[in-house]
Structures are given as structure tokens and as C-alpha cells.
Protein backbone atom coordinates (compact mmCIF):
# COMPACT_ATOMS: atom_id res chain seq x y z
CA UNK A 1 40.84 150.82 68.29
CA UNK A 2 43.92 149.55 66.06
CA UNK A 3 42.75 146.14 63.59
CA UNK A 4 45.87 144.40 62.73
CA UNK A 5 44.40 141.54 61.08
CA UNK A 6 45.73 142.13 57.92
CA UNK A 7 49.17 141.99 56.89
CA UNK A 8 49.76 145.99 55.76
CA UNK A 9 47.55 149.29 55.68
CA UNK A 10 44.64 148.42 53.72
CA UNK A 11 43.15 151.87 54.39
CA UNK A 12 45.85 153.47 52.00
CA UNK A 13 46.42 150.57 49.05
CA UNK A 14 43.31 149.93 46.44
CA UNK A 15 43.25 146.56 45.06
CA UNK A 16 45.08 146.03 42.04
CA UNK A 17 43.69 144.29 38.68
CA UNK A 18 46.84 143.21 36.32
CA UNK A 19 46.23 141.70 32.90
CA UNK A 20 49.62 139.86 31.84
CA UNK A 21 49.93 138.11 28.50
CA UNK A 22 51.67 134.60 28.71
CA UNK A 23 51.61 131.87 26.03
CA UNK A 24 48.21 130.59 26.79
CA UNK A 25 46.59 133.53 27.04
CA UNK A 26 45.77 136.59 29.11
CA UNK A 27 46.34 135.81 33.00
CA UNK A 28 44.22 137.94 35.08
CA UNK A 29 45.91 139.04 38.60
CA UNK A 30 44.20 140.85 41.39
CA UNK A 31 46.13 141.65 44.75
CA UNK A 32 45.29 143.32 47.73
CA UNK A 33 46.08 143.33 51.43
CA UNK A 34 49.14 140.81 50.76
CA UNK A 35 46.36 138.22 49.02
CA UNK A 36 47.02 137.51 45.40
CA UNK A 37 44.83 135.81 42.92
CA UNK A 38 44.99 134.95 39.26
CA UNK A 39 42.96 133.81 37.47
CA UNK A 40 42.55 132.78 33.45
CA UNK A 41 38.96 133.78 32.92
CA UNK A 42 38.01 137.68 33.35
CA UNK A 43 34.96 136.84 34.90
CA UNK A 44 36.56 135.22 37.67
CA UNK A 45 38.87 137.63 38.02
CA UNK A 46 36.78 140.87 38.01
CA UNK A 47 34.25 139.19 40.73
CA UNK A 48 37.20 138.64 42.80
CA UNK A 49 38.49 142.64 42.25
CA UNK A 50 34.89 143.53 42.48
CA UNK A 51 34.60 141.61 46.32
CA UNK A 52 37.91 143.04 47.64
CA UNK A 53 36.87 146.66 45.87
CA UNK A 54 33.81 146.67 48.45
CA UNK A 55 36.18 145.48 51.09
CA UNK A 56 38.73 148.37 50.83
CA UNK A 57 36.09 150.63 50.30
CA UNK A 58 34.63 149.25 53.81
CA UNK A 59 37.81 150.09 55.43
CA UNK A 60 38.63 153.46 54.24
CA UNK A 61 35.10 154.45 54.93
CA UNK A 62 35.57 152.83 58.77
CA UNK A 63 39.36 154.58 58.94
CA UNK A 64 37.92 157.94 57.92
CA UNK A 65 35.25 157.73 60.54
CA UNK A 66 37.13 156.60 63.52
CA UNK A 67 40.11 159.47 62.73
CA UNK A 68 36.69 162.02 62.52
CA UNK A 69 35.53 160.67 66.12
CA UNK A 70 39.02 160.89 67.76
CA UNK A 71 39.15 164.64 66.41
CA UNK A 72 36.02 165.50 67.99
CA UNK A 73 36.78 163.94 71.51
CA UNK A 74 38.15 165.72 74.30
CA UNK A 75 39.18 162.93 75.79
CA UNK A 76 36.64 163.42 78.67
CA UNK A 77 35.25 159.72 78.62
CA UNK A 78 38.92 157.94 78.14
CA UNK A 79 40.66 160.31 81.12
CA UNK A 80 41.86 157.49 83.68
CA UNK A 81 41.96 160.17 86.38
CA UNK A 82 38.91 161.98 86.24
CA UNK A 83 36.91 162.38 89.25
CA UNK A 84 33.93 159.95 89.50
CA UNK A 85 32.26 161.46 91.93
């Protein structure tokens, strides 16, 4: 089972937190899964890293656990020409 809802591999890229200094301040910037954010508070910013943290996490947890369950099959149940009888 292959998700492409998202724009690129998730499973492989952590979410990013950037702090860049501009002239009114420190700009907070957090990008993942082609989504970027920025934000001038921290708060805001490290709620938002914090959410799509727990979403990548998620998804590397799900990856790892389908790629475990296709190592263990034989392929028994998915075999179009197996007998049925």
C-alpha cells in the first residue's frame, strides 16, 4: 500500500526548525513535507514543529512496519494463481 498524498518522502526528511535574523527580529521557519511556515513568535513556531514532529514520527513508525510485514510474507495470501480449492 503506496500513500502519495504528500508531495515527497516524508518517511526519510525530519521537519526542519530555522531561526533567521531579519531587521525586525528573529523569524522562525519550520518546513516539512513541501509545507513551510514562519512565524515571528517562537511559541507559534515550536507548536507548529512540535505537530509536524508527531506527524513524521507517525509515518516513519507506519513505513517501518509495513517494510517489516512485507519481509515476513510469503506472498501466499497476494498469489493471483493459487488454487482455491
Amino acid at each position: 500500500m503506496e500513500n502519495n498524498a504528500l508531495p515527497q518522502n516524508t518517511d526519510n526528511t525530519a521537519p526542519i526548525l530555522d531561526v533567521i535574523e531579519t531587521k525586525y527580529g528573529k523569524l522562525y521557519r519550520v518546513t516539512y513535507a513541501g509545507m513551510t511556515r514562519e512565524h515571528y513568535q517562537e511559541w507559534q513556531a515550536n507548536c507548529w514543529y512540535e505537530q509536524v514532529l508527531e506527524m513524521w514520527r507517525h509515518r516513519v513508525k507506519l513505513s517501518a512496519c509495513q517494510q517489516y510485514l512485507a519481509s515476513q510474507s510469503n506472498g501466499y495470501c497476494n498469489d493471483p494463481l493459487r488454487d482455491k480449492t
